[in-house]
N, C-alpha and C. Protein backbone atom coordinates (compact mmCIF):
# COMPACT_ATOMS: atom_id res chain seq x y z
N UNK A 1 0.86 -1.17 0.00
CA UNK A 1 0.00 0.00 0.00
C UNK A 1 0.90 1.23 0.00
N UNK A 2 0.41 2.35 -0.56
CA UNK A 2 1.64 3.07 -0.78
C UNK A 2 1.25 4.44 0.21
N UNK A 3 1.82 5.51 0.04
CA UNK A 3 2.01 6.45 1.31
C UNK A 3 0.42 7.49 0.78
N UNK A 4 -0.36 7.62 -0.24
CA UNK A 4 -1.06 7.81 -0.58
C UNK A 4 -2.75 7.20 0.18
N UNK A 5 -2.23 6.00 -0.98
CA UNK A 5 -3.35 4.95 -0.76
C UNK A 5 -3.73 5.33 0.81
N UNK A 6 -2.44 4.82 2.20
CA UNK A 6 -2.81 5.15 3.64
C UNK A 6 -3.14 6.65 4.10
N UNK A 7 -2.64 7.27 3.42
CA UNK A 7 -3.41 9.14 3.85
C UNK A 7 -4.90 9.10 3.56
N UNK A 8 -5.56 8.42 2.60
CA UNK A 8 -7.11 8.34 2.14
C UNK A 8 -7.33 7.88 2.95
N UNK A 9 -7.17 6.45 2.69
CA UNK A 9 -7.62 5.42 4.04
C UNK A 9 -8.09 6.12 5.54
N UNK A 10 -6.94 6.34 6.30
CA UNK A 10 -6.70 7.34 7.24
C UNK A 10 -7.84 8.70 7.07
N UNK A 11 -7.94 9.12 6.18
CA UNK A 11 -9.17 10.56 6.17
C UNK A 11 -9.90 9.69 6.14
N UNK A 12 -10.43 8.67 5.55
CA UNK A 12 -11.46 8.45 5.37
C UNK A 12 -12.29 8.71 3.49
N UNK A 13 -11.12 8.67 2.69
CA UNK A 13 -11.46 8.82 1.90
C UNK A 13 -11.40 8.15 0.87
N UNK A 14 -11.19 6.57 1.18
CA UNK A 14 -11.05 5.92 0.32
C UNK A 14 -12.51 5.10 0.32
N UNK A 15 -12.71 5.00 -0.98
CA UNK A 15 -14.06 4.19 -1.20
C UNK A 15 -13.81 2.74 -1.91
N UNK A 16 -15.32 2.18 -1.67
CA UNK A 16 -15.73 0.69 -2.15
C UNK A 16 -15.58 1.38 -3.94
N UNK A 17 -15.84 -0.18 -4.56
CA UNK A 17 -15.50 -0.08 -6.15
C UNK A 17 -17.40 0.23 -6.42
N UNK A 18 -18.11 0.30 -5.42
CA UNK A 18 -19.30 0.71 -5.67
C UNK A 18 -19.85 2.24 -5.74
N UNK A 19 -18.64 2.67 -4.77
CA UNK A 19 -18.18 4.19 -4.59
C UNK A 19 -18.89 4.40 -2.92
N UNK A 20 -19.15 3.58 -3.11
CA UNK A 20 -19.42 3.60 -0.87
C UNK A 20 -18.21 3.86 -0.13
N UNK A 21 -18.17 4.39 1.07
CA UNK A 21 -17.31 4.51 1.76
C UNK A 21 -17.27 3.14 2.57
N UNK A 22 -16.18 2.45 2.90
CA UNK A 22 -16.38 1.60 3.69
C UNK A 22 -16.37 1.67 4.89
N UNK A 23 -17.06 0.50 5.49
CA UNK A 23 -17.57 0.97 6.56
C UNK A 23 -16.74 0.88 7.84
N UNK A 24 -16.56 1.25 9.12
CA UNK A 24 -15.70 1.50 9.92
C UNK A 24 -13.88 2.16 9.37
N UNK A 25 -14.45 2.53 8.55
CA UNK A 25 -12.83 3.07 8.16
C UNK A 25 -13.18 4.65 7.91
N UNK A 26 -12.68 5.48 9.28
CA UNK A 26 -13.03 6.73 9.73
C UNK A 26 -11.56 7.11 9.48
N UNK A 27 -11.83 8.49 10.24
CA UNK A 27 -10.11 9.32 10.42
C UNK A 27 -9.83 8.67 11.81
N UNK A 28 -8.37 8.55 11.59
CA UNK A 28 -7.80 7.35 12.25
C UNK A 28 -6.03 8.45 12.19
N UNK A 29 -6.42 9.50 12.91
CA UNK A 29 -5.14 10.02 13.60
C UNK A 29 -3.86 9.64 13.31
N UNK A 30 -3.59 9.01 14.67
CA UNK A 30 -3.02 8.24 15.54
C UNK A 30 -2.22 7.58 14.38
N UNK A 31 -3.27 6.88 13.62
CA UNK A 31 -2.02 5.63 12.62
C UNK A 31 -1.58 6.29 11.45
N UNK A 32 -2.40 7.29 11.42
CA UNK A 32 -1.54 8.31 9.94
C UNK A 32 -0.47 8.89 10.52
N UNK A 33 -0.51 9.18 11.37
CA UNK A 33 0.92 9.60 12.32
C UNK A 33 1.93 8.80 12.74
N UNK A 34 2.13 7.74 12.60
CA UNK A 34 2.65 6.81 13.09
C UNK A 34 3.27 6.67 11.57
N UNK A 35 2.15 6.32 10.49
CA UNK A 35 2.58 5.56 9.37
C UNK A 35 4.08 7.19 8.79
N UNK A 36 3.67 8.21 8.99
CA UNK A 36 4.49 9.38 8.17
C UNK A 36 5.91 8.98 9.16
N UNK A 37 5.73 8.96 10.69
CA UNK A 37 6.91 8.52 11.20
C UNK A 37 7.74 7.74 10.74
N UNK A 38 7.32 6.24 10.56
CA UNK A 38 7.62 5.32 9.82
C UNK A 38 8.21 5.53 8.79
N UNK A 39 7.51 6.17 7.60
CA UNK A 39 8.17 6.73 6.29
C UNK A 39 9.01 7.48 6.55
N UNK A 40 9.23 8.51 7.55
CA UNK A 40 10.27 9.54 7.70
C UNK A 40 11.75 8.52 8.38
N UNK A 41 11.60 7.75 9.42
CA UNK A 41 12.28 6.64 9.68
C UNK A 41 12.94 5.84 8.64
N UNK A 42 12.25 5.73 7.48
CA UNK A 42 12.49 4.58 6.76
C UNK A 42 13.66 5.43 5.45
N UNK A 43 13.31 6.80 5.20
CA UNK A 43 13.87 7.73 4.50
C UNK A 43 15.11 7.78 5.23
N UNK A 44 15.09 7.79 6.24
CA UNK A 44 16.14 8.32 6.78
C UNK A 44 17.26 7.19 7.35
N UNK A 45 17.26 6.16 7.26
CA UNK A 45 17.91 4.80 7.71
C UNK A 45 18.51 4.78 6.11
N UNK A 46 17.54 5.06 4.76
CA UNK A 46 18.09 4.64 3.36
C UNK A 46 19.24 5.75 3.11
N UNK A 47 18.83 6.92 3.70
CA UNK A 47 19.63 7.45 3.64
C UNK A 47 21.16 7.82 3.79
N UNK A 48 21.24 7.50 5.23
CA UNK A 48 22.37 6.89 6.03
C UNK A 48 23.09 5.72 5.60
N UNK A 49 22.27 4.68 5.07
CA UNK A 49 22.71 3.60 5.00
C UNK A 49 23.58 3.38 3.37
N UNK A 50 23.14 4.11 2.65
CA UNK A 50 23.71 4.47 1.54
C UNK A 50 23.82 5.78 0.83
N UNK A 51 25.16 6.64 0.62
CA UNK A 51 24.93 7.94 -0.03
C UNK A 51 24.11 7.85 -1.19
N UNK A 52 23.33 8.97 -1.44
CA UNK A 52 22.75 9.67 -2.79
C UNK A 52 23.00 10.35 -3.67
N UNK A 53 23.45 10.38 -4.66
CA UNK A 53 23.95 11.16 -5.58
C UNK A 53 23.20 12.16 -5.57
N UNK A 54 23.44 13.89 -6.31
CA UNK A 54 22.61 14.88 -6.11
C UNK A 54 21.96 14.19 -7.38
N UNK A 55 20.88 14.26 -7.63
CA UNK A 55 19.36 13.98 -8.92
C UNK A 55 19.57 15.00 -9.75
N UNK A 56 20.34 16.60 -9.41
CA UNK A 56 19.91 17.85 -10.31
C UNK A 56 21.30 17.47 -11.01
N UNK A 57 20.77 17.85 -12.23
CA UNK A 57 21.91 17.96 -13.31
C UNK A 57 22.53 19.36 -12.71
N UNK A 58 24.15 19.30 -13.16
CA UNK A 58 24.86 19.96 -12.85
C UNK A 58 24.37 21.77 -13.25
N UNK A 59 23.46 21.89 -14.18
CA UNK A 59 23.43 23.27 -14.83
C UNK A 59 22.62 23.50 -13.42
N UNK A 60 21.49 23.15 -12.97
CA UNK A 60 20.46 23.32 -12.08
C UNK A 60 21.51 23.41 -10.30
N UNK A 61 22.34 23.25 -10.26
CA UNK A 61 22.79 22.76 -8.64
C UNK A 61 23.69 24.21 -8.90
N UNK A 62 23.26 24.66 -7.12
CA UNK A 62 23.80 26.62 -7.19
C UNK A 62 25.25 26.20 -7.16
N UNK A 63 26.24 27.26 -7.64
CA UNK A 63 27.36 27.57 -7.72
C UNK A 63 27.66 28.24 -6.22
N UNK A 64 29.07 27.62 -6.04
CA UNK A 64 29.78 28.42 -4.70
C UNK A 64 29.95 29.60 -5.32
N UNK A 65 29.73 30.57 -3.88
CA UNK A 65 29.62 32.28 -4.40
C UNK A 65 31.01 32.44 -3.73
N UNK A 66 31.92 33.16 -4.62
CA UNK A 66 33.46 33.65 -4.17
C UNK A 66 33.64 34.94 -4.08
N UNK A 67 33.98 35.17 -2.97
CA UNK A 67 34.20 36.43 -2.37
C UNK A 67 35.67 37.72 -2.79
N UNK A 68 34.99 38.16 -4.06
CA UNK A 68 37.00 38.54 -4.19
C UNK A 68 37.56 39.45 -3.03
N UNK A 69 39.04 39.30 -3.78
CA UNK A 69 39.75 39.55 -2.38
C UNK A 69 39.87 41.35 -2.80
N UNK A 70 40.11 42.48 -1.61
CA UNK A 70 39.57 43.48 -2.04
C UNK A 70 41.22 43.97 -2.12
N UNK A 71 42.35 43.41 -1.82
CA UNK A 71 43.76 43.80 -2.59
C UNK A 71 43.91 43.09 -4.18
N UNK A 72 43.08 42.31 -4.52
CA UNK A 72 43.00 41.71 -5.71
C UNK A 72 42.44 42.65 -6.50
N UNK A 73 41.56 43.09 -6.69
CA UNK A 73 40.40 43.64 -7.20
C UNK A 73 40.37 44.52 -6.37
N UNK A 74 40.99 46.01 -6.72
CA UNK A 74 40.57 47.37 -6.32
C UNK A 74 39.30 48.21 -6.72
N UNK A 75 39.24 48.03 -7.84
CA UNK A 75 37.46 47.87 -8.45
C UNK A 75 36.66 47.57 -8.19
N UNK A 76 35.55 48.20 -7.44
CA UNK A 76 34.37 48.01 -7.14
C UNK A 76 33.34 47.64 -8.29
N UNK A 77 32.95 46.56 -7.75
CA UNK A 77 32.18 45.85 -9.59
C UNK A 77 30.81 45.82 -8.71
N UNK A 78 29.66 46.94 -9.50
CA UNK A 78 28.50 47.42 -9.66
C UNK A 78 27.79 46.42 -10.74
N UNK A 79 27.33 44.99 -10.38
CA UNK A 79 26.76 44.30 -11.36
C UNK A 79 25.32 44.97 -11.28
N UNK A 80 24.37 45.50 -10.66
CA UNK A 80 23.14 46.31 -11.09
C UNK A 80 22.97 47.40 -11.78
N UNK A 81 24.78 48.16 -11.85
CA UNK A 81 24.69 49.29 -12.50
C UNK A 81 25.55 49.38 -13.28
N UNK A 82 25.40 48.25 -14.63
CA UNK A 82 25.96 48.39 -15.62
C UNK A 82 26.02 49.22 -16.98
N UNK A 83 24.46 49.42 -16.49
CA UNK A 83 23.89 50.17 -17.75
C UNK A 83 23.80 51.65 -17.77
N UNK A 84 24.33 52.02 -16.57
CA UNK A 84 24.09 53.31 -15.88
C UNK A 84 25.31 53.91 -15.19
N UNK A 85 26.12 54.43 -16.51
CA UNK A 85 26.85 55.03 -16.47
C UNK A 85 27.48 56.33 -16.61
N UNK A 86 27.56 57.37 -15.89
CA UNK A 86 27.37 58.61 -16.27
C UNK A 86 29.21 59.39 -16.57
N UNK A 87 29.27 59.81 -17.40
CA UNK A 87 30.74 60.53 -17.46
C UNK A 87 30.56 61.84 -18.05
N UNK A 88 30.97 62.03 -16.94
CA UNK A 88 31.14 64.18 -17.65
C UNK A 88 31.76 64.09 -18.25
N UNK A 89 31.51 65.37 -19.54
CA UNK A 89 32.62 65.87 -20.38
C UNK A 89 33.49 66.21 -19.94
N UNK A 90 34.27 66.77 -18.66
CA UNK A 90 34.76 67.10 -18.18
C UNK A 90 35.01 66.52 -16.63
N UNK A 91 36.35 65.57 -16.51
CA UNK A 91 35.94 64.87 -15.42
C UNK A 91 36.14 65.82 -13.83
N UNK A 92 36.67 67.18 -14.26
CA UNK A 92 36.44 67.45 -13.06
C UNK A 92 37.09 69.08 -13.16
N UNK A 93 37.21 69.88 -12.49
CA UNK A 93 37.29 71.56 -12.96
C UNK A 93 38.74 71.94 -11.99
N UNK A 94 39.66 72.31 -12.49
CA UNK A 94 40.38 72.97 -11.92
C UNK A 94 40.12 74.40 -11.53
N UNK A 95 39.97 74.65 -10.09
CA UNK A 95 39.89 76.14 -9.85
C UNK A 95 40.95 76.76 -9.79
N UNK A 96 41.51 77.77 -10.65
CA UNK A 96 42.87 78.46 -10.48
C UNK A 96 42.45 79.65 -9.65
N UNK A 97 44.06 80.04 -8.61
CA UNK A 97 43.80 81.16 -7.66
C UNK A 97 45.39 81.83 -8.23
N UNK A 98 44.85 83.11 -8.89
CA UNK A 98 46.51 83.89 -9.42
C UNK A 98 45.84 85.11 -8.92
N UNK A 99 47.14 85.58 -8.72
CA UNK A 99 47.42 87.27 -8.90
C UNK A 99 48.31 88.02 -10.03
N UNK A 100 47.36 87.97 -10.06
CA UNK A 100 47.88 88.70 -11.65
C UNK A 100 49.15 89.85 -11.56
N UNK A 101 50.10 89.81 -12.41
CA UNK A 101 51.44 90.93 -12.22
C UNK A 101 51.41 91.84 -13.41
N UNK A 102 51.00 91.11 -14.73
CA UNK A 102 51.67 91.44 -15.96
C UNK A 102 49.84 91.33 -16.83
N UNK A 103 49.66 92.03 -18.07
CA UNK A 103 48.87 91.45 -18.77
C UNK A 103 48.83 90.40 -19.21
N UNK A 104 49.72 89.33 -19.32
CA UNK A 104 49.87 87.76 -19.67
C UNK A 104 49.27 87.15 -19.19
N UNK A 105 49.45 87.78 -17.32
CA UNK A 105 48.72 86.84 -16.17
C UNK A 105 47.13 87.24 -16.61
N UNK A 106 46.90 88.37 -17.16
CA UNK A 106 45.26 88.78 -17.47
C UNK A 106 44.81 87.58 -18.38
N UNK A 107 45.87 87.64 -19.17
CA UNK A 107 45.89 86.80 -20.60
C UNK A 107 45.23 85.22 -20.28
N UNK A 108 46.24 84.63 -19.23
CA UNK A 108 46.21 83.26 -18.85
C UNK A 108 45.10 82.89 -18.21
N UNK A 109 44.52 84.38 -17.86
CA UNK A 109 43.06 84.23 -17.03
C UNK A 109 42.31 83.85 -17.96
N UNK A 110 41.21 84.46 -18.75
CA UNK A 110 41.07 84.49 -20.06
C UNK A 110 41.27 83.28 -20.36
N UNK A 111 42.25 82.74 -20.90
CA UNK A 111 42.43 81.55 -21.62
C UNK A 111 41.65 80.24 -20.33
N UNK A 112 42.16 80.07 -19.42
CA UNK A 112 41.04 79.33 -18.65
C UNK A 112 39.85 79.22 -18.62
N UNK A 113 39.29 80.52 -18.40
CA UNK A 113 37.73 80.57 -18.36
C UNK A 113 37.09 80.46 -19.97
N UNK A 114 37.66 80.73 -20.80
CA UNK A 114 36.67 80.56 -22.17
C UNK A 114 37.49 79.38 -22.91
N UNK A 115 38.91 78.98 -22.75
CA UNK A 115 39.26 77.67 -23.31
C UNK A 115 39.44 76.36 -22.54
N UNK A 116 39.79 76.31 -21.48
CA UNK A 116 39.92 75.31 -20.42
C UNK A 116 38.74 74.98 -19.79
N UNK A 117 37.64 76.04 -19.76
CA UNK A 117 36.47 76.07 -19.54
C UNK A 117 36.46 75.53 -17.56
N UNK A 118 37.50 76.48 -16.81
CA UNK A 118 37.56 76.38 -15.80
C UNK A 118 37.56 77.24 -15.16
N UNK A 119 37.14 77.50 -13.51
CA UNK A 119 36.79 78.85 -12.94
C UNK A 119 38.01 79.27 -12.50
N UNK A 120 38.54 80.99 -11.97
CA UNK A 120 39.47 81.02 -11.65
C UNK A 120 39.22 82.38 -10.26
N UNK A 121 40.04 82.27 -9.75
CA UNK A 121 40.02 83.36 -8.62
C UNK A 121 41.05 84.00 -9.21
N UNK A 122 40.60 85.27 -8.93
CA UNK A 122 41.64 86.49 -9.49
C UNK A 122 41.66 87.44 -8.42
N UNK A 123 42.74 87.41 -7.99
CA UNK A 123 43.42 88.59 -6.69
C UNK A 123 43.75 89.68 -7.51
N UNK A 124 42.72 90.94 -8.01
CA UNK A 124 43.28 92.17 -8.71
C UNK A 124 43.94 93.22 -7.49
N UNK A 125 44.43 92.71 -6.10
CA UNK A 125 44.97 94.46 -5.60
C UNK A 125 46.32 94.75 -6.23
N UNK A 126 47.56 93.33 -6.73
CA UNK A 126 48.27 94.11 -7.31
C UNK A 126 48.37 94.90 -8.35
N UNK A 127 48.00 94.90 -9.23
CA UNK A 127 47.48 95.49 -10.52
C UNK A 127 47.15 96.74 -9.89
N UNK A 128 45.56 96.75 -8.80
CA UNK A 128 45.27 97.83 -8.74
C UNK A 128 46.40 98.86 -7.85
N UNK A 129 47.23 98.62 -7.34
CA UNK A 129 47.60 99.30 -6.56
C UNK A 129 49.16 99.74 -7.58
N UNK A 130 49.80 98.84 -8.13
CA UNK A 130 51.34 98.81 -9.11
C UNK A 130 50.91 99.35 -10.23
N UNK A 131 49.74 99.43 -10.72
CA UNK A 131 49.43 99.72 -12.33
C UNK A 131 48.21 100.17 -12.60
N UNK A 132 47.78 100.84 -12.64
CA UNK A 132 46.45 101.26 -12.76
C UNK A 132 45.74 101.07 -14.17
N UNK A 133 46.58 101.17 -14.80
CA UNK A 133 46.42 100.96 -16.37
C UNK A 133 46.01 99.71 -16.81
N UNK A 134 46.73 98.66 -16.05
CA UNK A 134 46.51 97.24 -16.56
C UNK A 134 45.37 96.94 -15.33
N UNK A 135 45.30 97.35 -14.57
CA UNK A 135 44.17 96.89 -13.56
C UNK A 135 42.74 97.55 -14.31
N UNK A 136 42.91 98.62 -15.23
CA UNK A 136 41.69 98.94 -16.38
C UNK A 136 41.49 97.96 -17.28
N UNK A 137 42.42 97.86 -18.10
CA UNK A 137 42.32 96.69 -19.16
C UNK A 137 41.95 94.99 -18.92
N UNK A 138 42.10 94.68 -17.33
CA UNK A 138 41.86 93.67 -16.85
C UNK A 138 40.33 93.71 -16.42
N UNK A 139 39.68 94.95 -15.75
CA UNK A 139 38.17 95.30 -15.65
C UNK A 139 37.70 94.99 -17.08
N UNK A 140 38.11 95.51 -18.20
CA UNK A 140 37.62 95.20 -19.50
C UNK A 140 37.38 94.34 -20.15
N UNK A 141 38.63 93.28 -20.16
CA UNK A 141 38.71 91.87 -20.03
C UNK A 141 37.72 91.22 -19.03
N UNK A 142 37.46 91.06 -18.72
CA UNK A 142 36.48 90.51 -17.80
C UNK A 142 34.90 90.74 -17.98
N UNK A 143 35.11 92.20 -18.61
CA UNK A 143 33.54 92.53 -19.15
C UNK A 143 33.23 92.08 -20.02
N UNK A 144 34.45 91.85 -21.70
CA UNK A 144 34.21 91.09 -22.48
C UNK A 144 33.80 89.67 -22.13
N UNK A 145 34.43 89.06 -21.71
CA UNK A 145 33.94 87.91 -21.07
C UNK A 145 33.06 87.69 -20.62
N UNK A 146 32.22 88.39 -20.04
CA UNK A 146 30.87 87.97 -19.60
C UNK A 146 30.04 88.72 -20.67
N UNK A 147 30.43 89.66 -21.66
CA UNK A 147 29.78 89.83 -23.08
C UNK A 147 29.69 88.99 -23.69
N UNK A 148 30.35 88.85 -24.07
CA UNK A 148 30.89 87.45 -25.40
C UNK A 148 30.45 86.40 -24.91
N UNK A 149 31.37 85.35 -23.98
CA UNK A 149 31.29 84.20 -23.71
C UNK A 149 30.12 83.86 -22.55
N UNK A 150 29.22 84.85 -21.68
CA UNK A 150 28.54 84.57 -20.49
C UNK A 150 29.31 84.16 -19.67
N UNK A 151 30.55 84.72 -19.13
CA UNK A 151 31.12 83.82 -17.81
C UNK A 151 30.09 84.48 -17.08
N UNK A 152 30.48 84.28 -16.07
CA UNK A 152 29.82 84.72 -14.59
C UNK A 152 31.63 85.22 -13.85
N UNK A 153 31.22 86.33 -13.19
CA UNK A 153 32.00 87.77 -12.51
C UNK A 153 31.71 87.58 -11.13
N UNK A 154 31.95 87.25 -9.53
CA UNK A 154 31.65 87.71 -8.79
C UNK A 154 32.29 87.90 -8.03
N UNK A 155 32.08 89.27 -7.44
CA UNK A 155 33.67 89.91 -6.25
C UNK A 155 32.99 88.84 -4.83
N UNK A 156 33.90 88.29 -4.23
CA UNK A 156 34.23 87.70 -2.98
C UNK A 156 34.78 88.52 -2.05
N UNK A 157 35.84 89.40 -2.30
CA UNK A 157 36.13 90.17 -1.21
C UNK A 157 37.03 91.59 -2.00
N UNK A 158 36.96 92.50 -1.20
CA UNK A 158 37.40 93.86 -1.49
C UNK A 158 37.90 94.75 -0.09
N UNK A 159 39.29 94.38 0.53
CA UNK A 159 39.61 94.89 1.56
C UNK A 159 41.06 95.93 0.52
N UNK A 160 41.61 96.01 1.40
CA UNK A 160 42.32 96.89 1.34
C UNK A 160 43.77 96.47 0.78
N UNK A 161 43.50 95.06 1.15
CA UNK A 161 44.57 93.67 0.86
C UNK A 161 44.55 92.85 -0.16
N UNK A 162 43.40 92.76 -0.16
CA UNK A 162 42.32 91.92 -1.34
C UNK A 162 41.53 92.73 -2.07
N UNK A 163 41.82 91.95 -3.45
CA UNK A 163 40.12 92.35 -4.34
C UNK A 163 40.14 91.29 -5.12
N UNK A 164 39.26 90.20 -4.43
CA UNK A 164 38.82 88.45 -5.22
C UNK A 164 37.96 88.71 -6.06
N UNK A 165 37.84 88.22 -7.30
CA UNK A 165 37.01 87.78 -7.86
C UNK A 165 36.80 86.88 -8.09
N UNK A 166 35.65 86.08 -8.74
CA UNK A 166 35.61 84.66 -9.12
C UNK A 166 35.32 84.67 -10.52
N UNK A 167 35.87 84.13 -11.68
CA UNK A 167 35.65 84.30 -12.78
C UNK A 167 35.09 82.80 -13.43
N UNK A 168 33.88 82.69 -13.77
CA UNK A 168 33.89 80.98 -14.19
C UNK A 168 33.19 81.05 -15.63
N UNK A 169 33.05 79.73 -16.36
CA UNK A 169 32.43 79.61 -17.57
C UNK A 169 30.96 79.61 -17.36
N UNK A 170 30.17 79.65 -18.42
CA UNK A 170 28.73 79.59 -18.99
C UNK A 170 28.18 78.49 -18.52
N UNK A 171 28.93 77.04 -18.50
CA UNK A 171 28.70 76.27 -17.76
C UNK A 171 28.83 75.62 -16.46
N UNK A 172 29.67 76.39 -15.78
CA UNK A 172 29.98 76.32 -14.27
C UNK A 172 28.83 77.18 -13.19
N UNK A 173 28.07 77.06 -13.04
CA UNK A 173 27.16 77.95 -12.13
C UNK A 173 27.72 78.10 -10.89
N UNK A 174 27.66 79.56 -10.84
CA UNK A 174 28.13 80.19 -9.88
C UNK A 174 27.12 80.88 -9.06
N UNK A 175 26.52 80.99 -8.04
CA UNK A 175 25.25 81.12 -7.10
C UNK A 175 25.50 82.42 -6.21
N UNK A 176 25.22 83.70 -6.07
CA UNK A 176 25.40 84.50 -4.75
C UNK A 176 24.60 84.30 -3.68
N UNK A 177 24.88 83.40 -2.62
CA UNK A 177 23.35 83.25 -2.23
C UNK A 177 23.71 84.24 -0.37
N UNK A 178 23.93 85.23 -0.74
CA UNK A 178 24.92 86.18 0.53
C UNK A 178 23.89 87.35 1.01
């Protein structure tokens, strides 16, 4: 009789070939409990008593997960975010901080902000204080620049020691929020 056949039996749900239930054969606990023991007993002695090969073909049985080693692999490997990769045109902005001496240094300013396309701090007190002339032509320069190209201009400080500006590109946003 097989492990089936006795679970019916046991409910009570096995019938005559007339389709009657037969008679005195109720739910019967006790021996369905006994009989799963038994089977679990009997599983488990075959078990012991002889190894089992695994049944799953090899494609189906999980793979050991290996942990790389993190002096091996300095690379952090993002397997969810493969597809989602973002790279600036620009991987990152040099801010230059000069004081300008000469019109060259005006010059080199200039060439950052509209070709390097990077922001720069500009300390004008020497100029203003050694040259007055080139500390004009450097105000001018700077106006072109935010004519022409849209930089963005903003004084940071104006002591007596200092006169900062911040000079950046069209695409660098620069915020006064003071």
């Amino acid at each position: 009789m097989s492990f089936t056949d006795t679970l019916k039996r046991s409910l009570g749900f096995e019938e005559t070939g007339s389709g009657e239930k037969r008679e005195g054969e109720g739910l019967n606990l006790s021996k369905f409990i006994d009989d799963v023991k038994r089977g679990v007993e009997n599983s488990i002695n075959r078990n012991t008593a002889k190894p089992q090969s695994n049944p799953q073909p090899e494609q189906y049985r999980p793979k050991p997960r290996t942990v790389p080693n993190p002096q091996a692999n300095p690379t952090p490997v993002y397997d969810d975010f493969d597809d989602y990769v973002i790279i600036p045109e620009q991987p990152f902005y040099e801010i230059v901080l000069i004081r300008p001496k000469t019109i060259d240094d005006v010059n080199y300013v200039v060439d950052q902000v509209i070709e390097e396309k990077n922001p720069v701090i500009v300390d004008l007190s020497f100029l203003q204080k050694e040259s007055p002339a080139n500390f004009k032509l450097a105000g001018d320069k700077i106006k072109q620049m935010r004519a022409r190209y849209d930089a963005q201009a903003l004084l940071l400080a104006r002591t007596e020691e200092k006169n900062l500006i911040i000079i950046s590109p069209k695409k660098v946003n620069v915020v006064n929020k003071g």
